[in-house]
Protein backbone atom coordinates (compact mmCIF):
# COMPACT_ATOMS: atom_id res chain seq x y z
CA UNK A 1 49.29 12.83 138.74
CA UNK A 2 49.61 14.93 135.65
CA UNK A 3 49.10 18.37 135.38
CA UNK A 4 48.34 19.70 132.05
CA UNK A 5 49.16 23.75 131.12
CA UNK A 6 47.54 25.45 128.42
CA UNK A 7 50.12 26.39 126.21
CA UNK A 8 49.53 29.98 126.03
CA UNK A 9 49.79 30.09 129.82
CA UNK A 10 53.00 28.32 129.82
CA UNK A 11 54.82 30.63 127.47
CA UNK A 12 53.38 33.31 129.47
CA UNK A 13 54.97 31.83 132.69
CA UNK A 14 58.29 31.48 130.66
CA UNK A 15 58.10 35.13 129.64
CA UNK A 16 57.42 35.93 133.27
CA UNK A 17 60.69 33.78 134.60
CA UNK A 18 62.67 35.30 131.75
CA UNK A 19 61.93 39.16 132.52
CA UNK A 20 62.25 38.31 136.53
CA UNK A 21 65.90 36.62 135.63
CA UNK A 22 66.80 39.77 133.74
CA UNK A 23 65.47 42.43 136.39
CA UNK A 24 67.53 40.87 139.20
CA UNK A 25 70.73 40.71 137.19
CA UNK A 26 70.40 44.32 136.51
CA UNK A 27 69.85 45.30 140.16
CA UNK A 28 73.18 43.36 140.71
CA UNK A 29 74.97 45.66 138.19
CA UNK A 30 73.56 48.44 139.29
CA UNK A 31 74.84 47.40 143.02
CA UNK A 32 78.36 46.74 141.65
CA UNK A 33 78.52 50.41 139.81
CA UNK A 34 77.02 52.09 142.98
CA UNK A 35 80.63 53.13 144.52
CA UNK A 36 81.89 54.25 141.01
CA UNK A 37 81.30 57.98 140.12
CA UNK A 38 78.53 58.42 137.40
CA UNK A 39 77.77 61.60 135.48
CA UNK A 40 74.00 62.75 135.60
CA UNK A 41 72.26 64.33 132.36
CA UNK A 42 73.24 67.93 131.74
CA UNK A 43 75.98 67.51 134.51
CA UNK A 44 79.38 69.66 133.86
CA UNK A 45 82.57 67.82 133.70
CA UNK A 46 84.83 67.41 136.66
CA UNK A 47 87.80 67.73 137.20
CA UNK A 48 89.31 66.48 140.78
CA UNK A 49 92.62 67.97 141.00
CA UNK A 50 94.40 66.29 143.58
CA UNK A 51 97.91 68.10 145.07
CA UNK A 52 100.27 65.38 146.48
CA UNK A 53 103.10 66.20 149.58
CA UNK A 54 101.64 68.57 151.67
CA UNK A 55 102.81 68.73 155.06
CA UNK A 56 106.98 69.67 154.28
CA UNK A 57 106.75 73.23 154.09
CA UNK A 58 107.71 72.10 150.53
CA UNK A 59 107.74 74.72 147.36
CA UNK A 60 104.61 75.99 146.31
CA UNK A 61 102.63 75.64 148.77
CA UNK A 62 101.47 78.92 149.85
CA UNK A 63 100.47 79.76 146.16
CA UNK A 64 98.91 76.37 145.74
CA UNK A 65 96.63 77.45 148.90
CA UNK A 66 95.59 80.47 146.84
CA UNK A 67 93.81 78.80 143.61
CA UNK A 68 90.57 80.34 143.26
CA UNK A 69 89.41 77.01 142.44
CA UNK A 70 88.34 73.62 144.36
CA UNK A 71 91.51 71.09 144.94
CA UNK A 72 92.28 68.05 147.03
CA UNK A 73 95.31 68.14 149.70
CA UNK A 74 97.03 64.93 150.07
CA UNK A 75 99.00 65.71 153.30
CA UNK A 76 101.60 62.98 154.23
CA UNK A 77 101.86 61.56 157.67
CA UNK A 78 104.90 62.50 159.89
CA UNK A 79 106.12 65.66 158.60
CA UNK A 80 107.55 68.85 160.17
CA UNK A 81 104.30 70.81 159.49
CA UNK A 82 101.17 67.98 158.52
CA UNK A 83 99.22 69.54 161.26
CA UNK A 84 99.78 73.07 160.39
CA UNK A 85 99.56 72.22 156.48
CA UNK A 86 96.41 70.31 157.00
CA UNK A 87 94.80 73.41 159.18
CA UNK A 88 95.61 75.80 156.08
CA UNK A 89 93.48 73.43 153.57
CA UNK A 90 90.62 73.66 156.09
CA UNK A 91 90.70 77.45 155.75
CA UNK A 92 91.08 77.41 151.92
CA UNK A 93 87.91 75.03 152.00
CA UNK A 94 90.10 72.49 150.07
CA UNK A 95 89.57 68.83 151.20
CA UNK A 96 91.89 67.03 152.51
CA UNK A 97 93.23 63.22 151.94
CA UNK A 98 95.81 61.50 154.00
CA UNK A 99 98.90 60.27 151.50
CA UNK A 100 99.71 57.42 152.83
CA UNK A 101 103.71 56.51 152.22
CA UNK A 102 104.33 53.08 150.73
CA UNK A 103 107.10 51.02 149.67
CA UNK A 104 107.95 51.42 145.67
CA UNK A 105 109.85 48.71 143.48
CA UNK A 106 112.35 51.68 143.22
CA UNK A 107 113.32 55.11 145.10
CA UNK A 108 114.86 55.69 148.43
CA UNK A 109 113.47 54.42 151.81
CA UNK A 110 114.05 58.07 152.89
CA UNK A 111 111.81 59.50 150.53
CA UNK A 112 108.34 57.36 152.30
CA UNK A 113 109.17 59.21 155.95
CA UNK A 114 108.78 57.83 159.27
CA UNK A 115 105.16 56.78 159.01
CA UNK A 116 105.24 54.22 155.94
CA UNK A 117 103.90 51.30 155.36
CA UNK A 118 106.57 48.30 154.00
CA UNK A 119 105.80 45.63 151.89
CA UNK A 120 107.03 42.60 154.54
CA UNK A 121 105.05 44.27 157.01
CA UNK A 122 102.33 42.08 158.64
CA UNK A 123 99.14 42.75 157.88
CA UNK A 124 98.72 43.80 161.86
CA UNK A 125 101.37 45.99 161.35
CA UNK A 126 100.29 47.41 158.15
CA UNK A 127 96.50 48.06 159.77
CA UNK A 128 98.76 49.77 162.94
CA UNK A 129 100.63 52.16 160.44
CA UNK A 130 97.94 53.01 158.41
CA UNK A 131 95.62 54.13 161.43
CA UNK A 132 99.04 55.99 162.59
CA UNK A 133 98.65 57.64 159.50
CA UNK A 134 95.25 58.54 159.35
CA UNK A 135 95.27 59.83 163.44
CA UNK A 136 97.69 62.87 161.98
CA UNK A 137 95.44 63.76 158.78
CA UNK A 138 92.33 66.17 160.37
CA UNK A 139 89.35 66.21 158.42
CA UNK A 140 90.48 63.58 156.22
CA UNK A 141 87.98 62.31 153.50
CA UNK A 142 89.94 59.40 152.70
CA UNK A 143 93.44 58.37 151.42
CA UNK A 144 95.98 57.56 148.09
CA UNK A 145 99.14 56.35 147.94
CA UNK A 146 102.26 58.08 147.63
CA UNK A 147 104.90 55.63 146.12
CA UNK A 148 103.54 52.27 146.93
CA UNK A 149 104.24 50.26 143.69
CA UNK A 150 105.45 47.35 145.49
CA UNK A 151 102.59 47.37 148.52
CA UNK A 152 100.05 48.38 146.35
CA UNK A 153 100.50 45.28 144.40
CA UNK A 154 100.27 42.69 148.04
CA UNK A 155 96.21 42.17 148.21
CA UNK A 156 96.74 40.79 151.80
CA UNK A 157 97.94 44.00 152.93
CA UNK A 158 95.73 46.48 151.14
CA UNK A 159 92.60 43.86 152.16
CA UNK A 160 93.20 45.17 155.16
CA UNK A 161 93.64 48.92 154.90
CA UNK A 162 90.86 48.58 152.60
CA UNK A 163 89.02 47.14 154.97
CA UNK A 164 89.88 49.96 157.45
CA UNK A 165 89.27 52.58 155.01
CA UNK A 166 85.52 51.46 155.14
CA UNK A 167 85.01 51.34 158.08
CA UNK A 168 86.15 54.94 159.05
CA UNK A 169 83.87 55.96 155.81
CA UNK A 170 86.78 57.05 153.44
CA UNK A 171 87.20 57.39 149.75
CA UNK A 172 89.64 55.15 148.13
CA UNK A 173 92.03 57.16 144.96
CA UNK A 174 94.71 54.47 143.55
CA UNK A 175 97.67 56.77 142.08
CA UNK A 176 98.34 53.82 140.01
CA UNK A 177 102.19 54.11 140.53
CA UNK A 178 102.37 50.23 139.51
CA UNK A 179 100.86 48.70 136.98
CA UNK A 180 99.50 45.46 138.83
CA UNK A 181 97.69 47.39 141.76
CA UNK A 182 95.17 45.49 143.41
CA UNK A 183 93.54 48.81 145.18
CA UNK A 184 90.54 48.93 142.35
CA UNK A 185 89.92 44.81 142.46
CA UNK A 186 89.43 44.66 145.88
CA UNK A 187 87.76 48.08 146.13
CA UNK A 188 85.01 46.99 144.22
CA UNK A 189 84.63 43.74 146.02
CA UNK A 190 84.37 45.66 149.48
CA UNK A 191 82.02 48.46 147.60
CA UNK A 192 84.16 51.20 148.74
CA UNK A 193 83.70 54.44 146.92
CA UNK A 194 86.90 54.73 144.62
CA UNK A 195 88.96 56.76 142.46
CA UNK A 196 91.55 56.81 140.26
CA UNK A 197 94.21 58.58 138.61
CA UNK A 198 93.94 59.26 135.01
CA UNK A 199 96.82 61.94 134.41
CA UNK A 200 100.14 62.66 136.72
CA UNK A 201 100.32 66.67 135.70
CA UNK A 202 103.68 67.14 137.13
CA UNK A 203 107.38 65.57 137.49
CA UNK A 204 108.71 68.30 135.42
CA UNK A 205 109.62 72.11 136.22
CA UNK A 206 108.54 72.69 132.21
CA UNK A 207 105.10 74.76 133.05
CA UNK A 208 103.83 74.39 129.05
CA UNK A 209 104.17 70.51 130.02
CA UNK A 210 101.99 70.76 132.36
CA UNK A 211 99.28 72.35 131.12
CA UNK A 212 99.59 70.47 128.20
CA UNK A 213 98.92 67.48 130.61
CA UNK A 214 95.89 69.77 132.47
CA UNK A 215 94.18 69.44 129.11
CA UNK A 216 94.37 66.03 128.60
CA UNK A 217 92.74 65.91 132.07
CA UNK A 218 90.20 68.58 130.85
CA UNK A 219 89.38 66.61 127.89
CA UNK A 220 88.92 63.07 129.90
CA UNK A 221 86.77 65.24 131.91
CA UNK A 222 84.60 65.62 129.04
CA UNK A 223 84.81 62.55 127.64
CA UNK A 224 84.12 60.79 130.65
CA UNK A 225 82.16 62.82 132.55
CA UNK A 226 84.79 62.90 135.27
CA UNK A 227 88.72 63.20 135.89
CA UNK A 228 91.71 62.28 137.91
CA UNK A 229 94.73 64.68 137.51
CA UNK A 230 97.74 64.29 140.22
CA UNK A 231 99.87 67.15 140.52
CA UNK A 232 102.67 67.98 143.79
CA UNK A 233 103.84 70.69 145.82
CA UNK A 234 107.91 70.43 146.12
CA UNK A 235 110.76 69.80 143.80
CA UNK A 236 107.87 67.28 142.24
CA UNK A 237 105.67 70.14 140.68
CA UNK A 238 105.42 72.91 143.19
CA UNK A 239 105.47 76.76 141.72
CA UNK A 240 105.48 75.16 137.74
CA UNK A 241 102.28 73.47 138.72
CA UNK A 242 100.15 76.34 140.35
CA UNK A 243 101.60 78.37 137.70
CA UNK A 244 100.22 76.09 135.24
CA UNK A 245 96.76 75.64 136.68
CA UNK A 246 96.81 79.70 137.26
CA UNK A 247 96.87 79.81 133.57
CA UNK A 248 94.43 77.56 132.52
CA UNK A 249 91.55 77.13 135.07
CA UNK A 250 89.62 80.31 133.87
CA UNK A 251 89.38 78.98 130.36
CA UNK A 252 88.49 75.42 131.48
CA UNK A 253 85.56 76.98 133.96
CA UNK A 254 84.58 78.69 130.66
CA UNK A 255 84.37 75.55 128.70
CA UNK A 256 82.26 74.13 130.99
CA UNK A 257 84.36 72.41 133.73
CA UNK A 258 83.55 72.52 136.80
CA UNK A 259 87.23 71.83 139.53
CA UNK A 260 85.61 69.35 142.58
CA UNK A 261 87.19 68.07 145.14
CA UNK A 262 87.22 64.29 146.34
CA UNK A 263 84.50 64.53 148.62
CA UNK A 264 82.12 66.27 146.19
CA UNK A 265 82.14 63.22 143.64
CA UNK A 266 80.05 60.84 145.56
CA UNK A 267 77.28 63.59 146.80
């Protein structure tokens, strides 16, 4: 039998398909952004300022606990004083991130500590460490790296922190210490909420340096809405670094920008 369409009705049913076709990929795009940070109309920049190597009694990290402003502690595992560190960030009102040690292509096995996670780990083991890890970090809003060029690169392995890291509700910042980390790829395919670095402040002891590099955070800030700046406590950045944020946070606030921490960005 043939069924005839008037042929204004069929190009009306085409038009119909066409918009339904389009609708439904943009609710897919919209579900693939979802975990990625996005700035609202007439929102202030932010800046995340996230302090690396907390838990060593290291340099600078009394003053660092005195900013006036919002930061992120990234306390690593296994250290003389990780409790006691991450107890002082709770009374600041800082958040707090576990830095999980991993294996680099280069450095010293004694710089990762006891609790690290190797690249020829299993991936049992590597789930075992990381929970290890975590158990140590109170309050902990979720994790980044410290080292980790080589693991950060093995997908089986960070599949399954990843994995982890969902499941206990955490946010996910790569420190992009390698340049073929797989942390964003499969964050995105898990939908885990996820940061990343987009300045190191630190490494140097040169305080105009780093502010230098805290306004090339400030200005991604307000190009992008949002920013990832990495600074340390210890012979990394320390004194130099609170110094340098000291200096520069009033006119930044002033300009605008408003210091979050990692938890705030996905509110």
């Amino acid at each position: 039998m043939i069924i005839l369409i008037n042929k204004k009705k069929f190009f009306t049913y085409i038009i119909f398909a066409i918009s339904c076709f389009f609708i439904f990929i943009g609710m897919l795009s919209r579900s693939e952004k979802e975990t990625v940070p996005v700035m609202k109309n007439n929102e202030s920049p932010r800046l995340v300022i996230i302090i690396d190597d907390f838990g060593n009694n290291s340099k600078g990290t009394k003053e660092m606990l005195s900013l006036p402003i919002k930061f992120t502690g990234a306390v690593m595992p296994g250290m003389p004083r990780t409790k006691e560190e991450c107890d002082e960030l709770n009374a600041a009102g800082k958040d707090i991130i576990l830095h999980m040690p991993m294996e680099p292509h280069k450095g010293k096995k004694s710089w990762l500590g006891e609790i690290s996670i190797m690249n020829d780990f299993t991936k049992e083991k590597a789930l075992a460490t990381f929970k290890k890890g975590l158990s140590e970090i109170t309050n902990s809003v979720g994790f980044n790296n410290h080292m980790g060029s080589k693991v950060t690169e093995n997908a089986d392995i960070m599949t399954e922190i990843l994995k982890e890291a969902k499941k206990q509700n955490l946010i996910v910042i790569d420190s992009l210490t390698g340049a073929k980390s797989t942390v964003e790829k499969i964050s995105k395919e898990l939908k885990i909420n996820y940061l990343k670095r987009d300045v190191f402040l630190d490494s140097t002891q040169d305080v105009s340096k780093i502010i230098k590099n805290l306004k090339k955070a400030a200005k991604t800030a307000k190009e992008n809405g949002i920013a990832v700046a990495i600074g340390h406590v210890g012979a990394e950045g320390g004194l130099p670094t609170y110094t340098a944020i000291l200096k520069t946070y009033k006119e930044f606030e002033a300009d605008g920008i408003k210091f979050i921490g990692v938890s705030d960005v996905f509110k």
